[in-house]
Protein backbone atom coordinates (compact mmCIF):
# COMPACT_ATOMS: atom_id res chain seq x y z
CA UNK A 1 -8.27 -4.59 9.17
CA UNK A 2 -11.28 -3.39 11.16
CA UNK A 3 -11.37 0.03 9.87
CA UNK A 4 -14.03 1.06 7.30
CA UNK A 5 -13.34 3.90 4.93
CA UNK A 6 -16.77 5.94 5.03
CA UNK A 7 -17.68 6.40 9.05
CA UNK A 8 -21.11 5.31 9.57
CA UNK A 9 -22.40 8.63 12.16
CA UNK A 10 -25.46 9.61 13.10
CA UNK A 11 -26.61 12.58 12.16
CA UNK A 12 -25.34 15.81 13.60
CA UNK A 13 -27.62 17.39 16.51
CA UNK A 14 -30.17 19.74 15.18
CA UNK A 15 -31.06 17.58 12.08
CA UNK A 16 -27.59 18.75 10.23
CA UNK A 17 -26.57 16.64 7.14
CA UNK A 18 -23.58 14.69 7.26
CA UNK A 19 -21.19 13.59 4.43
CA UNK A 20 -21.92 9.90 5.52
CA UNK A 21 -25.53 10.11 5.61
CA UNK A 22 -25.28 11.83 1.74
CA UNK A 23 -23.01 9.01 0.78
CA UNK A 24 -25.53 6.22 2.09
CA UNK A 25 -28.18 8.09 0.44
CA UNK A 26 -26.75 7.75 -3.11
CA UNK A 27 -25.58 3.97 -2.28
CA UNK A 28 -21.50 4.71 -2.06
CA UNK A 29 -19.84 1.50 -1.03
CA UNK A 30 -18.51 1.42 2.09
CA UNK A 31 -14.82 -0.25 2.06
CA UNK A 32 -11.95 -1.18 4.12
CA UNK A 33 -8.94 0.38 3.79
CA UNK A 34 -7.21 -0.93 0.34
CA UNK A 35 -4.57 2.08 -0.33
CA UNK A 36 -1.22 2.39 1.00
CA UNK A 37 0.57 5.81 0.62
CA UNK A 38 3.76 7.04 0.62
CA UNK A 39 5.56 9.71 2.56
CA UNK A 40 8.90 10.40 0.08
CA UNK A 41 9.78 12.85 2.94
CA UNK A 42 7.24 15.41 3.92
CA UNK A 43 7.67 17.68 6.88
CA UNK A 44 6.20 15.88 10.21
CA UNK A 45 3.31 18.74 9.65
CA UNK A 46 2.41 18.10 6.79
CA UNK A 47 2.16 14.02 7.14
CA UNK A 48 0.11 15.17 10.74
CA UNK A 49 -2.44 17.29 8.59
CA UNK A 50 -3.00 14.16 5.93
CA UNK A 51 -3.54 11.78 8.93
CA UNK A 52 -5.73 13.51 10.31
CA UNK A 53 -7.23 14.12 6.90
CA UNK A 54 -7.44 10.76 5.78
CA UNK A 55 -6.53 8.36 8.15
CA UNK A 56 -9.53 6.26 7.79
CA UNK A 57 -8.68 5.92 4.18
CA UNK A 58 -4.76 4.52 4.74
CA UNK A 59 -4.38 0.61 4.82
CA UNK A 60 -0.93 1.33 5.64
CA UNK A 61 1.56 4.43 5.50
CA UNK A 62 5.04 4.01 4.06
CA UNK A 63 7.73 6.05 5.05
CA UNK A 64 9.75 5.68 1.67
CA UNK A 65 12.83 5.30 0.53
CA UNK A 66 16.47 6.02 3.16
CA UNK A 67 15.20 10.10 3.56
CA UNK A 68 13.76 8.82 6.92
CA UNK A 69 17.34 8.28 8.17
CA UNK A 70 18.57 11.66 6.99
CA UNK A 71 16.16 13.78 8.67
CA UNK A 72 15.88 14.87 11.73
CA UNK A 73 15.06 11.77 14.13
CA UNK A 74 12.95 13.59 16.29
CA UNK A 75 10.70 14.69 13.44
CA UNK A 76 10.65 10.77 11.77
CA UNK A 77 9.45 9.24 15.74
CA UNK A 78 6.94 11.95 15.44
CA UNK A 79 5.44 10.71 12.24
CA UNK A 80 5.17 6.97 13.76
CA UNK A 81 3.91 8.33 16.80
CA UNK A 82 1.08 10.05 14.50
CA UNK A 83 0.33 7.16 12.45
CA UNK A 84 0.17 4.68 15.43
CA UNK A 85 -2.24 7.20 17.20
CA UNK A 86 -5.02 7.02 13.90
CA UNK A 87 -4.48 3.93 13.53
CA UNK A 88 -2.21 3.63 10.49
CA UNK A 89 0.62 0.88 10.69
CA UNK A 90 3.85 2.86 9.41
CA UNK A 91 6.39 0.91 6.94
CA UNK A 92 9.77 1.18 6.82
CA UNK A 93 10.56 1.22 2.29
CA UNK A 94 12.62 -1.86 1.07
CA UNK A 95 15.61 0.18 0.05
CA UNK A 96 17.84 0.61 3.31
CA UNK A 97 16.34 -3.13 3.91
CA UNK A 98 18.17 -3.90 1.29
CA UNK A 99 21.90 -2.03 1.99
CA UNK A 100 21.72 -3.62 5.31
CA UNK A 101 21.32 -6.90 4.13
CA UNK A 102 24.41 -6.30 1.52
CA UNK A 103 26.39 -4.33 4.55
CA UNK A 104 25.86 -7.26 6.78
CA UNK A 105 23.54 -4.87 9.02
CA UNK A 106 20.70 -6.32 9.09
CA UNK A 107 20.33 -6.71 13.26
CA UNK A 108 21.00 -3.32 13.51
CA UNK A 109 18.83 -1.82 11.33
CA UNK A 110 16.02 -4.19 12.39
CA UNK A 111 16.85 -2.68 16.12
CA UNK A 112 16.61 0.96 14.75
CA UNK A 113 13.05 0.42 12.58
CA UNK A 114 11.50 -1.21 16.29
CA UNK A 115 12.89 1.88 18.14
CA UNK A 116 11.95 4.73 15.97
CA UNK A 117 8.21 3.09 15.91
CA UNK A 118 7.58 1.18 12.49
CA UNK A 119 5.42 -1.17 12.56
CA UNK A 120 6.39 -3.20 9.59
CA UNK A 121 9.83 -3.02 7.15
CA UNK A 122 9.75 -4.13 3.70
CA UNK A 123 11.83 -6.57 2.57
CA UNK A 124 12.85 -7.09 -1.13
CA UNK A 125 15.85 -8.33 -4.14
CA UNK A 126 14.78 -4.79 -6.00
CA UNK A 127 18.80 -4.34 -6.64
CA UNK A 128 20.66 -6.93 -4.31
CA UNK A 129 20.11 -10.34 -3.13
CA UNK A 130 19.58 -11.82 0.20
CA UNK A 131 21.74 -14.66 2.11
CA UNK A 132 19.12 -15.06 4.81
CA UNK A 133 15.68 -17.16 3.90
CA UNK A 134 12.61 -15.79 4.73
CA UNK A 135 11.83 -17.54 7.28
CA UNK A 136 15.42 -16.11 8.59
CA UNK A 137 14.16 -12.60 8.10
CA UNK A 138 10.45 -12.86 9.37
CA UNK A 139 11.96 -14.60 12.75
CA UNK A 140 14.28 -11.43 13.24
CA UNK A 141 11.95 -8.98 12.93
CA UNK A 142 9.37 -10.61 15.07
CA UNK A 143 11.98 -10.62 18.04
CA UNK A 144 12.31 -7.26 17.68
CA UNK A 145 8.28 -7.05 17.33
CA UNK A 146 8.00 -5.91 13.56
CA UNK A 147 5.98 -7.29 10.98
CA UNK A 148 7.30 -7.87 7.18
CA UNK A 149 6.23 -7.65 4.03
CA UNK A 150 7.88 -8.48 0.66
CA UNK A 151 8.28 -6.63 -2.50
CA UNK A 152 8.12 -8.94 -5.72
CA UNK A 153 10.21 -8.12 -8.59
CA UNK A 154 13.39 -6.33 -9.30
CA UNK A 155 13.91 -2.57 -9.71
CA UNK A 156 16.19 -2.23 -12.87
CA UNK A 157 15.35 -5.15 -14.83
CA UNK A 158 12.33 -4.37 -17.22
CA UNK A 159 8.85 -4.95 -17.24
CA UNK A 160 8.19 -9.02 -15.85
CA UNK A 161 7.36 -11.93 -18.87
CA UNK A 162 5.54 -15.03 -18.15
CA UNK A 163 8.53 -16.90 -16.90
CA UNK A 164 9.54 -13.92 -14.46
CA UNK A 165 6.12 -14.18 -12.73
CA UNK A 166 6.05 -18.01 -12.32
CA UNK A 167 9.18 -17.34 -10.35
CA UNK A 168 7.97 -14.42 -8.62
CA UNK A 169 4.52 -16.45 -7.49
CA UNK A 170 6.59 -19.29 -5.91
CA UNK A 171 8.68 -16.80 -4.11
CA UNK A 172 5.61 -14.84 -2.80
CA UNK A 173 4.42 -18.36 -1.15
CA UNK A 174 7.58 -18.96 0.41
CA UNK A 175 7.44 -15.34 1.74
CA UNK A 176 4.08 -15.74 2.71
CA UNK A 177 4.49 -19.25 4.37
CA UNK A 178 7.31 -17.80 6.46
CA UNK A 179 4.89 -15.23 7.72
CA UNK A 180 4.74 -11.99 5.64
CA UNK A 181 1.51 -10.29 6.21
CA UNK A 182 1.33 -9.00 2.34
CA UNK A 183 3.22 -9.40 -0.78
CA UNK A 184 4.06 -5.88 -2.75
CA UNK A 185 4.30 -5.66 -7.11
CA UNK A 186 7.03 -3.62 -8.07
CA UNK A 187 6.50 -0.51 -10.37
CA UNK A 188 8.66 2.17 -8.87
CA UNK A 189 7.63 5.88 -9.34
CA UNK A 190 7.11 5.81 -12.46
CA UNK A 191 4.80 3.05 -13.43
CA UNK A 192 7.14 2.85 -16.58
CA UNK A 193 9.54 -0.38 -17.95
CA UNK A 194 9.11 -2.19 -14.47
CA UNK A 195 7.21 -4.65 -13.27
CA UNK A 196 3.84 -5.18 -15.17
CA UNK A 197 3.99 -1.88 -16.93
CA UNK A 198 5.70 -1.37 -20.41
CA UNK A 199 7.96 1.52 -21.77
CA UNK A 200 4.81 3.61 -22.78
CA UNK A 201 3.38 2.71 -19.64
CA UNK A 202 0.79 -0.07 -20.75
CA UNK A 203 -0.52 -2.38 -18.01
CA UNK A 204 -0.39 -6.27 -18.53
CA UNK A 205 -3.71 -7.71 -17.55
CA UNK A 206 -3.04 -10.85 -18.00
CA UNK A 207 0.05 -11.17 -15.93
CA UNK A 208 -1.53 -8.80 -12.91
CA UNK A 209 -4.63 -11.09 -12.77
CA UNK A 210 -1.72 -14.26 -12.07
CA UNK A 211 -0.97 -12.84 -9.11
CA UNK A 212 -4.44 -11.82 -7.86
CA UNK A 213 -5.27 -15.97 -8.59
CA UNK A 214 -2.10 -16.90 -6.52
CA UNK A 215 -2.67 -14.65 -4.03
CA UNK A 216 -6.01 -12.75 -3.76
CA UNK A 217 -6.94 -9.60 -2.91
CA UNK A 218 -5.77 -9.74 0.65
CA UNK A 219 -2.88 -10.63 0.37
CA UNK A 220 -1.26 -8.57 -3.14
CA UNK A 221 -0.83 -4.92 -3.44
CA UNK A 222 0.46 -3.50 -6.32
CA UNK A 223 2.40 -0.10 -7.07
CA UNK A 224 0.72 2.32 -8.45
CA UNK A 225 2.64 5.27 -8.28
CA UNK A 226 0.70 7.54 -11.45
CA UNK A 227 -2.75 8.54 -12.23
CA UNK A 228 -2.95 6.46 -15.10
CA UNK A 229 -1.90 3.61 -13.37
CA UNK A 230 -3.84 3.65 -10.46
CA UNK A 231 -7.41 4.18 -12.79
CA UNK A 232 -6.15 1.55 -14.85
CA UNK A 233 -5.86 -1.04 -11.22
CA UNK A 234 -9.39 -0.06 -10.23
CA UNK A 235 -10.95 -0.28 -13.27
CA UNK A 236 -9.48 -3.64 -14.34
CA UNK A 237 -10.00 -5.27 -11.02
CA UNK A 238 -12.84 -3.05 -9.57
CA UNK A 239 -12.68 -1.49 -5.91
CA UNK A 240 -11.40 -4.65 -3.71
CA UNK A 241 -7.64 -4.60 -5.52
CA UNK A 242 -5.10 -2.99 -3.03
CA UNK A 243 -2.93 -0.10 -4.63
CA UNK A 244 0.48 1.35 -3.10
CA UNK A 245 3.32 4.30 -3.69
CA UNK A 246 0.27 6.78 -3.69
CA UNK A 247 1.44 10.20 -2.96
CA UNK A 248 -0.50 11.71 0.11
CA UNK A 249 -1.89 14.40 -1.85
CA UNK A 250 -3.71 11.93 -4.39
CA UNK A 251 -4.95 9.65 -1.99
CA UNK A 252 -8.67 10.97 -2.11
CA UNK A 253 -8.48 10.84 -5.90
CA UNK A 254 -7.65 7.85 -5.64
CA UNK A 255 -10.62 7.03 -3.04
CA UNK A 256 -13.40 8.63 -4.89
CA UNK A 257 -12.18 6.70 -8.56
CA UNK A 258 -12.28 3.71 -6.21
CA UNK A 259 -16.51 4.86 -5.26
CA UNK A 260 -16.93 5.66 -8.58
CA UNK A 261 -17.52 9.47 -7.30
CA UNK A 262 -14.97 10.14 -10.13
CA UNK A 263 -16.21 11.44 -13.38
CA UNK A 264 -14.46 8.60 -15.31
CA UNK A 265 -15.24 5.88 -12.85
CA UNK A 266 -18.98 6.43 -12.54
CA UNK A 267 -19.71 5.14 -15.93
CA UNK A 268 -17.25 1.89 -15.18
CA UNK A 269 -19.85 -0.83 -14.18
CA UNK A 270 -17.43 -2.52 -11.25
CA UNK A 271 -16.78 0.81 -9.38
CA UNK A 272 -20.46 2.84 -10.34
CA UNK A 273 -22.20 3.01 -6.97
CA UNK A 274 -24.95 0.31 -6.75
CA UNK A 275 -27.52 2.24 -5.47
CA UNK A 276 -29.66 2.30 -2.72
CA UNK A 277 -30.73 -0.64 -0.58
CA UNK A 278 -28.01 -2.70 -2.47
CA UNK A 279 -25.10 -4.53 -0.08
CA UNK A 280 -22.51 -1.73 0.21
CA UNK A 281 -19.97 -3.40 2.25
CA UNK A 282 -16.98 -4.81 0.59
């Protein structure tokens, strides 16, 4: 994506300072988009005030889990009509992806994501399995004009070993070759016996930094739905690794960890600003 997360402005008429100008002065890195929130089913309001907020910080937006199809569909177009307007591609969760796939509704759901605005559904085996192939999938949902990404991992099976994520890799390719714009690591809301997190919440290193080799930067985002997990991401991998199921309201603690604007990120040498007439782009 084009976007870049601090706005490079000139300053203000009449000599005012400008947040940008402050950030360039102290040698912040300036960075694309690399979080993806989560709406779990805020008022249209509320999601309007973040956008406007935040926008520029949103990779994507996802409109999470089936309370999208519950609520008022009036107030649900609104919130794609939003996100398309600042520029954030809205995604419809892998969950109802899933029940239509078991229901044998997949068409019709695929017509319903298109019409209420989403740019892009997830697709996923979190809790059932899928009788169409990826390249199946990708094809419907590009008729209808939606893009499709692919969550890796199940949601009630434990926390991945080795052999899990050998599987998991060669999936991802396939899902990827078919035309997925991004693969997605499972860890739920609670970061907690799922995925590459333990019981007590531990995150494997050795097993994330698999997928970043297979895949790279670009094209992995993992869940990081708690505090603890999200630092843990940034400061392992540094600011370029993507992070998603970010509730709107941490999103810019998130950001500033990621700038090392953070008290416990400044002292972390992969996120400390570098300073100064150092490359800040990344």
């Amino acid at each position: 994506m084009s976007r870049v997360a601090i706005r490079s402005t000139e300053p203000r008429a009449g000599g005012r300072s400008t947040s940008a100008d402050y950030l360039r002065t102290i040698g912040v890195r300036e960075l694309r988009p690399a979080t993806s929130p989560f709406d779990p089913g805020y008022d249209a309001l509320t999601l309007r005030s973040h956008l406007d907020q935040s926008a520029h910080l949103m990779a994507t937006l996802k409109i999470s889990m089936a309370c999208w199809m519950i609520a008022d569909e009036s107030s649900v177009r609104q919130k794609t009509a939003d996100a398309r307007a600042a520029g954030v591609p809205t995604v419809a969760g892998g969950g109802p992806f899933e029940i239509a796939c078991e229901r044998n509704a997949l068409p019709e759901y695929l017509d319903l994501c298109a019409d209420v605005g989403f740019a892009r559904v997830e697709s996923a085996e979190g809790f059932t399995s899928l009788s169409e192939s990826p390249a199946q999938i990708v094809a419907m949902a590009s008729e209808r004009g939606l893009e499709v990404e692919f969550e890796l991992g199940e949601k009630h099976a434990g926390a991945f070993h080795a052999g899990e994520v050998a599987r998991l890799i060669r999936d991802g390719h396939e899902w990827l070759d078919a035309g997925a714009r991004r693969l997605v690591v499972e860890a739920r809301e609670s970061a907690r016996d799922v995925g590459l997190f333990a019981t007590d919440g531990r995150f494997d290193t050795s097993l994330a930094e698999r997928f970043v080799d297979a895949f790279g930067f670009e094209r992995v985002v993992f869940e990081a739905p708690l505090k603890e997990s999200q630092f843990a991401m940034m400061e392992h991998f540094g600011p370029s690794v993507q992070l998603s199921n970010v509730r709107l309201e941490e999103l810019l603690r998130v950001e500033i960890f990621r700038r090392g604007l953070h008290s416990d990120a400044y002292g972390i040498e992969a996120l400390r600003p570098p300073g100064p007439g150092a490359s800040r782009s990344k």
